[in-house]
N, C-alpha and C. Protein backbone atom coordinates (compact mmCIF):
# COMPACT_ATOMS: atom_id res chain seq x y z
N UNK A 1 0.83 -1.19 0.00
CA UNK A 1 0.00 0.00 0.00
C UNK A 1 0.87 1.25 0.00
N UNK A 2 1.90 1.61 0.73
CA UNK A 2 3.03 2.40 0.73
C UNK A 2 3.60 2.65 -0.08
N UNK A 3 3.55 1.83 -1.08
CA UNK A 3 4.36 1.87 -2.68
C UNK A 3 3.30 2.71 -3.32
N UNK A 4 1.99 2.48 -3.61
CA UNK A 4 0.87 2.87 -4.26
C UNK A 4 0.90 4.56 -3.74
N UNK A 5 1.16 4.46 -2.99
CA UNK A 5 0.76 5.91 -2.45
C UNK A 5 1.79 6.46 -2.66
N UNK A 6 2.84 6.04 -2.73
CA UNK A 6 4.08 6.71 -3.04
C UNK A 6 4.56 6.69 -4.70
N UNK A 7 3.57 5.90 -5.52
CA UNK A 7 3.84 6.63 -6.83
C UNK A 7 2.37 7.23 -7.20
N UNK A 8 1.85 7.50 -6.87
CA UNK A 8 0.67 8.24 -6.81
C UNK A 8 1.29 9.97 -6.63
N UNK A 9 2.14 9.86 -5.49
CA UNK A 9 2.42 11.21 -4.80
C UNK A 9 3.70 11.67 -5.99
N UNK A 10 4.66 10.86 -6.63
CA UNK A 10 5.44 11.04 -7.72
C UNK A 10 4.86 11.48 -8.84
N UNK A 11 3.72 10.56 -9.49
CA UNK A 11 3.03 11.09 -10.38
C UNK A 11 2.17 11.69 -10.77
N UNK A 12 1.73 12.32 -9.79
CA UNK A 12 0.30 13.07 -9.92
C UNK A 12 1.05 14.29 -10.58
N UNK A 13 1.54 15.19 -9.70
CA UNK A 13 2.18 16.66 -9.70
C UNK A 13 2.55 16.89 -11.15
N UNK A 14 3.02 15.55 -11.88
CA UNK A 14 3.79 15.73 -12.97
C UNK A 14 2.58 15.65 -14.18
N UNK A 15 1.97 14.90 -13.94
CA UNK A 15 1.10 14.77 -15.01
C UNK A 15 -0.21 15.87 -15.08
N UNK A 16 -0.41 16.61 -13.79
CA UNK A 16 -1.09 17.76 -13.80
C UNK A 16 -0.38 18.88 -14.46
N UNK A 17 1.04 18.90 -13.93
CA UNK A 17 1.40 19.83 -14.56
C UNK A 17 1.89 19.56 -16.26
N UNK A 18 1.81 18.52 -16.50
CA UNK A 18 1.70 18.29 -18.45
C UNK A 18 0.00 19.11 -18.73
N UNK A 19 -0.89 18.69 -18.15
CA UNK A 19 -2.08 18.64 -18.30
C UNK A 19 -2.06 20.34 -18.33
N UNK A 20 -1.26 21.00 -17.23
CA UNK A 20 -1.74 22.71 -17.21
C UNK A 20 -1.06 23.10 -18.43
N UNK A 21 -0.09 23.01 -18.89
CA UNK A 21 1.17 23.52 -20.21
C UNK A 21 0.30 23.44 -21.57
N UNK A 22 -0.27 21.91 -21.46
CA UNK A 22 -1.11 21.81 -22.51
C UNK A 22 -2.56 22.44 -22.76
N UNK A 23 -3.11 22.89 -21.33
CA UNK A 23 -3.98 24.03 -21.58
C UNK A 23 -3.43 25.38 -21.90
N UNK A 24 -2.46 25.57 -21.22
CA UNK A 24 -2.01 26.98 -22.07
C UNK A 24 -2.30 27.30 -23.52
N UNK A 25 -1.50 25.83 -23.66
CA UNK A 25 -0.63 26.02 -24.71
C UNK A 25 -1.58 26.07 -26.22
N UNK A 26 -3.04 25.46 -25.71
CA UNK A 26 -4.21 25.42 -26.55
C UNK A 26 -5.06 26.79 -26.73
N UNK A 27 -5.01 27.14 -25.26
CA UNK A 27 -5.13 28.87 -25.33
C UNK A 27 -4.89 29.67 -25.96
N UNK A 28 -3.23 29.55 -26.14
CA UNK A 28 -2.31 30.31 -27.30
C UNK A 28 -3.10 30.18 -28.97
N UNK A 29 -3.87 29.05 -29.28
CA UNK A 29 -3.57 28.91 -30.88
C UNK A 29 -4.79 29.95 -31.13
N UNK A 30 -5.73 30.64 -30.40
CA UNK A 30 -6.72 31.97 -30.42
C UNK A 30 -5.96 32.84 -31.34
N UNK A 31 -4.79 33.03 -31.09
CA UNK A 31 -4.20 34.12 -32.24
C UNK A 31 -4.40 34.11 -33.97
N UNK A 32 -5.07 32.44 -34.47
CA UNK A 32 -4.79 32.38 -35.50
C UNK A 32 -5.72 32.80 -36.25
N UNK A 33 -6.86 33.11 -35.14
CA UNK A 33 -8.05 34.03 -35.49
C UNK A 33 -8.23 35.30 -35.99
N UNK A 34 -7.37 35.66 -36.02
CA UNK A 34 -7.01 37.22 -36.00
C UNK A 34 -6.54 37.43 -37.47
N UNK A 35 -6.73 38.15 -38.41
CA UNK A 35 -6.66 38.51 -39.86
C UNK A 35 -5.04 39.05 -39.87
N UNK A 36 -4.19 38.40 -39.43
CA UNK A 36 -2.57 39.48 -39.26
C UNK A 36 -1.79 39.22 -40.53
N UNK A 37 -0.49 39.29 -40.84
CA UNK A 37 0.36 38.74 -41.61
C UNK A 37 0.78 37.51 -41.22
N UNK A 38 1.61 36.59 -41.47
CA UNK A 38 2.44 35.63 -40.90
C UNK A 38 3.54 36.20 -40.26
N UNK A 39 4.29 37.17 -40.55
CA UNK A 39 4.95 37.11 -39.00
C UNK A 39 3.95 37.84 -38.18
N UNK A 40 2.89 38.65 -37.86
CA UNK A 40 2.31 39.09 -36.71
C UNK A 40 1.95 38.15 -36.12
N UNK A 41 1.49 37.05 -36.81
CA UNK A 41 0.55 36.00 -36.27
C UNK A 41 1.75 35.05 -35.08
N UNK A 42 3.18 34.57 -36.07
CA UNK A 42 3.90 33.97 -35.61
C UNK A 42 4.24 34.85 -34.24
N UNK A 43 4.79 36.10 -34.00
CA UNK A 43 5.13 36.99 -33.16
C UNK A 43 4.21 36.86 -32.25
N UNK A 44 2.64 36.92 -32.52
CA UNK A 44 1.62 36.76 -31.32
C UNK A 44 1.54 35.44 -30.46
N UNK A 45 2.11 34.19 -31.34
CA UNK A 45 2.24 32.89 -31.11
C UNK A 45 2.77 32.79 -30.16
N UNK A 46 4.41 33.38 -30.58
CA UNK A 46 5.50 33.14 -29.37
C UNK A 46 5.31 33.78 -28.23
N UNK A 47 4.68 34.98 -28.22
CA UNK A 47 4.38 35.65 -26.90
C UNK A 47 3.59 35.19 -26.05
N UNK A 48 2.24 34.30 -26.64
CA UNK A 48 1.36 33.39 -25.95
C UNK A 48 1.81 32.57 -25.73
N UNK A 49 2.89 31.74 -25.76
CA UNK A 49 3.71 30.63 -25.47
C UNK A 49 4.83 30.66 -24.62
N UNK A 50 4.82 31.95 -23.96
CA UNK A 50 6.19 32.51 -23.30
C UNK A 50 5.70 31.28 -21.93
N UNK A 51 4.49 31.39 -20.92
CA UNK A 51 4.43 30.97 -19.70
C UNK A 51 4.58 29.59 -20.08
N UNK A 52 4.13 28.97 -21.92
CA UNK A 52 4.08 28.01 -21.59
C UNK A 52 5.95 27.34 -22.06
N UNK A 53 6.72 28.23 -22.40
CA UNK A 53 8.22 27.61 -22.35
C UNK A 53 8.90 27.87 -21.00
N UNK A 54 8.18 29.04 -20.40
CA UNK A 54 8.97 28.80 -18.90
C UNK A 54 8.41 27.53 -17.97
N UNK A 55 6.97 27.31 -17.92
CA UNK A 55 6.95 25.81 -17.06
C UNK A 55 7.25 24.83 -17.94
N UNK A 56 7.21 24.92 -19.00
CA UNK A 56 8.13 23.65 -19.46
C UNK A 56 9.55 23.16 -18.94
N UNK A 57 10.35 24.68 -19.14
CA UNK A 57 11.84 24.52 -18.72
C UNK A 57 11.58 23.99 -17.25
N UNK A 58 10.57 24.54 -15.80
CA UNK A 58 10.57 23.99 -14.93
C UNK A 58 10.33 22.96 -14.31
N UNK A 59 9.17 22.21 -15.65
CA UNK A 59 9.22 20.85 -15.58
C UNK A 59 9.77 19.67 -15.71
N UNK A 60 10.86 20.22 -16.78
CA UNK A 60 11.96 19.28 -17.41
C UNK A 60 13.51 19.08 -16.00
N UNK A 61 13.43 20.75 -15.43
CA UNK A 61 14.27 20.74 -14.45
C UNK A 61 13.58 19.83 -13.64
N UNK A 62 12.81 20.14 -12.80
CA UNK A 62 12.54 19.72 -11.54
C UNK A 62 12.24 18.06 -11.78
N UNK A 63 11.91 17.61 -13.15
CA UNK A 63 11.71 15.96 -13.58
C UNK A 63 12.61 15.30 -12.91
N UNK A 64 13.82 15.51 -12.86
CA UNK A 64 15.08 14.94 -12.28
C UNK A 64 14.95 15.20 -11.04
């Protein structure tokens, strides 16, 4: 039972936080709505994607 609960407590955190990145990150594609050029559009992309490359980088760190 101690084992169970103890990869429960390993994997939860991690797979919620895949689960939040990937809501961002679905959030972000709203920009393509918008009548812009291709780079405005691309430029609006990356900026909506900023929170989601910083918890990435913190997820990949803290994985280890």
């Amino acid at each position: 039972m101690n084992k169970k609960i103890s990869k429960f407590v390993y994997w939860t955190p991690r797979i919620l936080a895949i689960l939040f990145i990937t809501f961002l990150a679905l959030m972000s594609l709203d920009v393509f709505l918008f009548e812009l050029n291709f780079w405005q559009i691309m430029g609006a992309f990356l900026i909506h994607n900023i929170p989601v490359f910083i918890l990435l980088a913190v997820l990949l760190i803290s994985w280890k």
